[in-house]
C-alpha atoms as a PDB file:
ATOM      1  CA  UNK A   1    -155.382 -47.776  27.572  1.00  0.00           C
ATOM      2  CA  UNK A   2    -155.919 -44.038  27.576  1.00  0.00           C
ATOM      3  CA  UNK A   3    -154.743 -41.336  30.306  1.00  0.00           C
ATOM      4  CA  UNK A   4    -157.771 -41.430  31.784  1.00  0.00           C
ATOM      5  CA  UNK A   5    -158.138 -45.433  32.950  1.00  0.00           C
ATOM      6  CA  UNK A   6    -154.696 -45.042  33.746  1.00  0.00           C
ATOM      7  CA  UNK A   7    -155.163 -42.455  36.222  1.00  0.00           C
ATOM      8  CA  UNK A   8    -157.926 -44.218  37.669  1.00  0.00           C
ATOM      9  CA  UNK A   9    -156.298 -47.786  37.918  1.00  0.00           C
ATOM     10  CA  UNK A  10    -153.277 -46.461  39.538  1.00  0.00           C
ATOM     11  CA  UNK A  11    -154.045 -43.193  41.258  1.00  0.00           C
ATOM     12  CA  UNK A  12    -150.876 -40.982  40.235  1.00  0.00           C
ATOM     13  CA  UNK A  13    -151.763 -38.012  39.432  1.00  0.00           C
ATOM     14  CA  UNK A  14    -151.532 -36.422  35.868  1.00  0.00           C
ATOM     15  CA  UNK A  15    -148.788 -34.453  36.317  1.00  0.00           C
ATOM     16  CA  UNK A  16    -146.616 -37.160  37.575  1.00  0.00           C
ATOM     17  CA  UNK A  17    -147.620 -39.257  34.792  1.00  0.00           C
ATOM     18  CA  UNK A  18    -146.678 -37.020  32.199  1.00  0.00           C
ATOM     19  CA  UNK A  19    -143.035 -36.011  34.627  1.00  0.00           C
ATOM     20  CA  UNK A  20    -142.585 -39.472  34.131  1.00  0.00           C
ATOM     21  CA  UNK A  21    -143.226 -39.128  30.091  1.00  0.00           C
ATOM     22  CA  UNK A  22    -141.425 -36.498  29.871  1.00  0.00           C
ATOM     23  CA  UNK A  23    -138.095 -38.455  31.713  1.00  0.00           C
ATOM     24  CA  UNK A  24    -138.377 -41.181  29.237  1.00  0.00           C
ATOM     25  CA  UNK A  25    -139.677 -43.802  31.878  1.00  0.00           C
ATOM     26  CA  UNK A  26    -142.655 -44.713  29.941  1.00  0.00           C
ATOM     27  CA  UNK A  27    -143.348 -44.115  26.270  1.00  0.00           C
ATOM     28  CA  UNK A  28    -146.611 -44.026  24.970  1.00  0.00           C
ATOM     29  CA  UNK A  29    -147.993 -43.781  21.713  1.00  0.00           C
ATOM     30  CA  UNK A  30    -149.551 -41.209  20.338  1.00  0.00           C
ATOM     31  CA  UNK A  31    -152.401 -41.259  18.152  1.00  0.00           C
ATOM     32  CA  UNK A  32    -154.653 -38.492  16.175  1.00  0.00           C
ATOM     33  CA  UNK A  33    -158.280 -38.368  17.538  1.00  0.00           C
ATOM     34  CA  UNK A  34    -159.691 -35.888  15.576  1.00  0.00           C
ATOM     35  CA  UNK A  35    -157.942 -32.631  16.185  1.00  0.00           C
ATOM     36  CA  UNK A  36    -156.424 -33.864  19.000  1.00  0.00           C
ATOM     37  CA  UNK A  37    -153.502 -36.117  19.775  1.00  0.00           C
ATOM     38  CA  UNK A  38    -153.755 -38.691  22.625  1.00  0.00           C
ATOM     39  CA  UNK A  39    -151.946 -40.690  24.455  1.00  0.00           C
ATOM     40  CA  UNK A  40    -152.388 -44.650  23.840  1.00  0.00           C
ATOM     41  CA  UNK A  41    -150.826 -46.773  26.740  1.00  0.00           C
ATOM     42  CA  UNK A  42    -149.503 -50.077  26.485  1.00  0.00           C
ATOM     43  CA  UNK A  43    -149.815 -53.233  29.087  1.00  0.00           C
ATOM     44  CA  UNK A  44    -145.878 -52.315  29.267  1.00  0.00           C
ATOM     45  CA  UNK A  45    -146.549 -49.228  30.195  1.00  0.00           C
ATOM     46  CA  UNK A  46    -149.186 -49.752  32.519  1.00  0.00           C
ATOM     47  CA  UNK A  47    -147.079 -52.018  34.421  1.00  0.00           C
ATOM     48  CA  UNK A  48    -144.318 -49.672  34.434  1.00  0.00           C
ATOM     49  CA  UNK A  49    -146.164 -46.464  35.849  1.00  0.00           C
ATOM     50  CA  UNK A  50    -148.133 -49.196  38.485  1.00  0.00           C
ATOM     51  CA  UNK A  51    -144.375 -50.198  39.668  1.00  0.00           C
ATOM     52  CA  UNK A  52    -143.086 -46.931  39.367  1.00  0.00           C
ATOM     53  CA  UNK A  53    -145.768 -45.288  41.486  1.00  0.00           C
ATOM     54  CA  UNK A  54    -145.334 -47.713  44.242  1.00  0.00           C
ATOM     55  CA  UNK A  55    -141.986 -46.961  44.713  1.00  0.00           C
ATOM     56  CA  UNK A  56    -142.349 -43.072  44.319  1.00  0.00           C
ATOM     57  CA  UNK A  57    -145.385 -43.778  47.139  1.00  0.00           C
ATOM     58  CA  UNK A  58    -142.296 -45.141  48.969  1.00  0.00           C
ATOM     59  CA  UNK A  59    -140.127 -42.512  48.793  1.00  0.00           C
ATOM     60  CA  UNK A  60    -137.609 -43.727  45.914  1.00  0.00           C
ATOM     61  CA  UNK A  61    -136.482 -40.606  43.697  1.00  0.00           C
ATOM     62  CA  UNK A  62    -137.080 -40.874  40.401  1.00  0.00           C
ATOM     63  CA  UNK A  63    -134.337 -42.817  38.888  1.00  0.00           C
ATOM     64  CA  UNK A  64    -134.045 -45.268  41.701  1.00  0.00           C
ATOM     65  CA  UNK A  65    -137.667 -46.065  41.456  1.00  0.00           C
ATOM     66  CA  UNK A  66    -137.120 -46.606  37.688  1.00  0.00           C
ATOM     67  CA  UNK A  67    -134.358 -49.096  38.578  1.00  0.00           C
ATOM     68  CA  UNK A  68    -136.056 -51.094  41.518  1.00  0.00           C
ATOM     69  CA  UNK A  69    -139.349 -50.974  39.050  1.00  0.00           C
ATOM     70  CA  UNK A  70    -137.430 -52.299  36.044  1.00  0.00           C
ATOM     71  CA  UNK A  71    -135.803 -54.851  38.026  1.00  0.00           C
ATOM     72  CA  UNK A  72    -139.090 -56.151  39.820  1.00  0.00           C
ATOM     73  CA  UNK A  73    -140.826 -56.331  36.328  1.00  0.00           C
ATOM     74  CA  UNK A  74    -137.738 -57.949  34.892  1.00  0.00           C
ATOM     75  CA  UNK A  75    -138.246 -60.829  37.314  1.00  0.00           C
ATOM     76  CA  UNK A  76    -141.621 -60.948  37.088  1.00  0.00           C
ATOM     77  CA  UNK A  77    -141.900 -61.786  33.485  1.00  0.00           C
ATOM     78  CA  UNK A  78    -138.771 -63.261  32.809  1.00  0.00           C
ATOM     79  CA  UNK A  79    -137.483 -60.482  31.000  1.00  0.00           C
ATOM     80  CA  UNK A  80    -140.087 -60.506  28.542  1.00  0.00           C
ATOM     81  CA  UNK A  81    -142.037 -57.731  29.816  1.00  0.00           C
ATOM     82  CA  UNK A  82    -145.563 -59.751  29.929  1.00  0.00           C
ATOM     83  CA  UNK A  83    -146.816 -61.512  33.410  1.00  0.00           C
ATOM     84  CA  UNK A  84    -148.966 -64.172  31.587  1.00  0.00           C
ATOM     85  CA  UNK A  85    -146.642 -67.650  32.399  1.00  0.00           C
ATOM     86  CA  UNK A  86    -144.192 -65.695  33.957  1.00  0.00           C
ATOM     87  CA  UNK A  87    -142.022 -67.836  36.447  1.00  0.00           C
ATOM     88  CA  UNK A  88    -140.287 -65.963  39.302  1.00  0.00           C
ATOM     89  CA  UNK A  89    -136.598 -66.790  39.716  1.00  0.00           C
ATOM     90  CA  UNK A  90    -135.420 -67.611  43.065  1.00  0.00           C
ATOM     91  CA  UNK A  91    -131.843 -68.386  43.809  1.00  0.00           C
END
């Protein structure tokens, strides 16, 4: 997915996406277009900056959001980092 969708599926704005880039949050590749490099997005990563944003929306700083994010897609997926047959824990 490029910068673009992203922005457009999840409404942060650029500048936060690339803050949280720059933090180490998300990681995505990079890949030569040209003269240009840009930035390639996985489902991981989408998921991440979707979770992420939510919580910054929220009022989380930074790292917290990370953790709360990491820990709701951590449940979600099982720890696999995928939704598709993903069974929620309870307990």
């Amino acid at each position: 997915m490029k910068t673009s969708q992203i922005l457009e599926k999840t409404g942060i704005p650029r500048h936060k996406l690339y803050y949280l880039e720059q933090k180490g949050y998300i990681k995505p590749r990079r890949v030569q277009a040209g003269d240009n490099e840009i930035r390639e997005y996985s489902k991981k990563d989408f998921l991440m900056i979707q979770t992420l944003w939510k919580y910054l929306q929220m009022g989380f700083r930074h790292k917290m959001a990370f953790a709360k994010a990491t820990e709701d897609i951590s449940a979600a997926t099982g720890g696999n980092g995928t939704a598709a047959g993903a069974v929620k824990k309870r307990g």
